[in-house]
Protein backbone atom coordinates (compact mmCIF):
# COMPACT_ATOMS: atom_id res chain seq x y z
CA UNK A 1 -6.73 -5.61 12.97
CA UNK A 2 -9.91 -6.59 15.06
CA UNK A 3 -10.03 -5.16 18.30
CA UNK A 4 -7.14 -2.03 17.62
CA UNK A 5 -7.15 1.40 16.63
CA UNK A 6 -4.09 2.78 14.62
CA UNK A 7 -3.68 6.24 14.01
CA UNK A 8 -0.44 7.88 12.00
CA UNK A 9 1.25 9.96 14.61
CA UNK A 10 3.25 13.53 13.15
CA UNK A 11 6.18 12.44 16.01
CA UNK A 12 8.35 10.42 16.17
CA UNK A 13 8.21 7.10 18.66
CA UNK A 14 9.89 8.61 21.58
CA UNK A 15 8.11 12.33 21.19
CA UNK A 16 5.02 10.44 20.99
CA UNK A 17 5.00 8.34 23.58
CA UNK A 18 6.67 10.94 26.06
CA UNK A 19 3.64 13.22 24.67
CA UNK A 20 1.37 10.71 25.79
CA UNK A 21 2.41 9.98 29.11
CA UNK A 22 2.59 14.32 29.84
CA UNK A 23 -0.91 14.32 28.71
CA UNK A 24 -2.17 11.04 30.68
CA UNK A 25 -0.63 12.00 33.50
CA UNK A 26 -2.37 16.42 32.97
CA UNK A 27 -5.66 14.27 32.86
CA UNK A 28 -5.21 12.52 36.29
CA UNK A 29 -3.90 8.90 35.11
CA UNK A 30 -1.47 6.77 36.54
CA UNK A 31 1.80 6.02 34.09
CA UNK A 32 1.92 1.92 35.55
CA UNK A 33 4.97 0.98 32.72
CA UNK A 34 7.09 2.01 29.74
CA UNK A 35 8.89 -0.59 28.12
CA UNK A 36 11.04 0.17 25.41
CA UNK A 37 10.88 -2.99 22.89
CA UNK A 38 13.57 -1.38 20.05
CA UNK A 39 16.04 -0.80 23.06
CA UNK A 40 15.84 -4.13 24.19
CA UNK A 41 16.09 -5.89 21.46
CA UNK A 42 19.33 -3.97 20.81
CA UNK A 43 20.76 -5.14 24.08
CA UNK A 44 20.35 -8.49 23.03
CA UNK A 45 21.64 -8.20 19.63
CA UNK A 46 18.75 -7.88 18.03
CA UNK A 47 16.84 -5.30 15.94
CA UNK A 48 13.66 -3.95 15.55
CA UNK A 49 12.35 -0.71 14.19
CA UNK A 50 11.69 2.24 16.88
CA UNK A 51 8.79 0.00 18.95
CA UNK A 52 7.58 1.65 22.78
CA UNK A 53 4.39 0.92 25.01
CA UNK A 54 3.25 2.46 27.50
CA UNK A 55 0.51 1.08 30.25
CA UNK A 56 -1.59 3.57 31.94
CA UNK A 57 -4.95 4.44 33.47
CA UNK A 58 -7.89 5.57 36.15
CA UNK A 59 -7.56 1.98 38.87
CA UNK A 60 -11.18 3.48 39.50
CA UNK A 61 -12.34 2.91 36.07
CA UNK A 62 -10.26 -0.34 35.63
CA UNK A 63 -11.66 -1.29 39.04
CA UNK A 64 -15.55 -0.45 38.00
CA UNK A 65 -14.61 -3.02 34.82
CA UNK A 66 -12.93 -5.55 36.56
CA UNK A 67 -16.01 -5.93 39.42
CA UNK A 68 -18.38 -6.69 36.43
CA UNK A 69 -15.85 -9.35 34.67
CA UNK A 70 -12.47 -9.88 36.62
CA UNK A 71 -10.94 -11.08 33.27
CA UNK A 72 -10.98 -7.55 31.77
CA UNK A 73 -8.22 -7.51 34.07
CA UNK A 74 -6.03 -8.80 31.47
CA UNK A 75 -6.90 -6.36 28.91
CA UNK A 76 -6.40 -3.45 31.65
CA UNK A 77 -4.69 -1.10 32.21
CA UNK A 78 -5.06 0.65 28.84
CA UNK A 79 -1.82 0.48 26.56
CA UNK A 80 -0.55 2.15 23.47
CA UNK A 81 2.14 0.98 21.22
CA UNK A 82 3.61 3.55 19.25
CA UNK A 83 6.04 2.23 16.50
CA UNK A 84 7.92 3.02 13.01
CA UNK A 85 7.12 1.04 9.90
CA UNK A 86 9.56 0.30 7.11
CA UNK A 87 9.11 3.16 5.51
CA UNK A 88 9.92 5.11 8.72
CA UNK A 89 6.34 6.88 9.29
CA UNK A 90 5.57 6.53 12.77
CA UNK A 91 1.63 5.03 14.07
CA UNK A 92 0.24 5.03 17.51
CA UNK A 93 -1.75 1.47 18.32
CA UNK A 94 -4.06 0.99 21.16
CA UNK A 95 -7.21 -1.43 22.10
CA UNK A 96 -10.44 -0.49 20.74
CA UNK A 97 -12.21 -0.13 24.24
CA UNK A 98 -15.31 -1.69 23.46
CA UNK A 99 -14.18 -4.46 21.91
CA UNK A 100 -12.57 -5.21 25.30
CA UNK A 101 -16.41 -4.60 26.23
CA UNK A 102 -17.49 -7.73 24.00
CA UNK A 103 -14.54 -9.92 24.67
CA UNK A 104 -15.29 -9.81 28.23
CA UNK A 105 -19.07 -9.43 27.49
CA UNK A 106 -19.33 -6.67 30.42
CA UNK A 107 -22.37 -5.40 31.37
CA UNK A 108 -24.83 -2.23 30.68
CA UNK A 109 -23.63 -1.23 34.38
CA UNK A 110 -20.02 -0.90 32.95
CA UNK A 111 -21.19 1.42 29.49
CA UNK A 112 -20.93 4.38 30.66
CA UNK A 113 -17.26 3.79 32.28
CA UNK A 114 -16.32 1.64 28.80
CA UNK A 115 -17.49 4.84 27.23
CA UNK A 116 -15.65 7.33 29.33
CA UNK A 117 -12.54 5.32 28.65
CA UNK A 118 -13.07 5.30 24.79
CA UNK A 119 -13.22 9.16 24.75
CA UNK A 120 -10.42 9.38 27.05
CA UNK A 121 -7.98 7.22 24.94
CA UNK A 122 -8.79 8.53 21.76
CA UNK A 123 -8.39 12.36 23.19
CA UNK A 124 -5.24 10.96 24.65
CA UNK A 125 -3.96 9.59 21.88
CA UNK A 126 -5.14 12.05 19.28
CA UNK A 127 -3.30 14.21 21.20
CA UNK A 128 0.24 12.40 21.59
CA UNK A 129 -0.04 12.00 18.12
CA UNK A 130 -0.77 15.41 17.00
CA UNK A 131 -3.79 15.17 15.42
């Protein structure tokens, strides 16, 4: 899909989100939000396959973003969705950070913070996902 990154995680949706925040949170970041989408769709009768995101990041580097277009507010903080397909393997999905860069259209002054969030999310979730 344009604009995400999917990666098959060896975990399953729980383990790899819970691996995710640990790491996230060894590297300095804020854990804003977990929301659990399977578990609430079974307490309203509903179902859906293991499905959990979780919102984190640096308010610094959202900040930085944010000053050069206020409307990559939307797009921040940084998420990941990890969630099971049919056939039960388990992938980790989270924004491609510079195409948050070109949907905003931020500036050279931001490239070097777009950049140091790019290498942070995919150590981060590389990580979570045991790769």
């Amino acid at each position: 899909m344009n604009g995400l990154k999917t990666i098959q995680s060896n975990y399953s949706v729980a383990e790899t989100i819970n691996r995710l925040a640990v790491i996230a949170e060894e590297k300095g970041l804020i854990i804003f939000s977990r929301i659990d989408h399977g578990g609430n769709a079974m307490q309203q009768g509903l179902q859906l396959r293991p499905t959990e995101l979780i919102i984190f990041g640096n308010p610094k580097a959202g900040t930085t973003l944010m000053q050069d277009q206020q409307t990559s507010g939307i797009d921040l903080p940084v998420k990941a969705l990890a969630w099971e397909d049919a056939s039960g393997k388990v992938w980790l999905t989270f924004n491609d950070v510079n195409w948050i860069a070109n949907r905003h259209n931020l500036s050279e002054k931001s490239m070097l913070v777009v950049k140091a969030i790019e290498d942070g999310m995919e150590l981060i979730c590389n990580n979570a996902a045991g790769k």
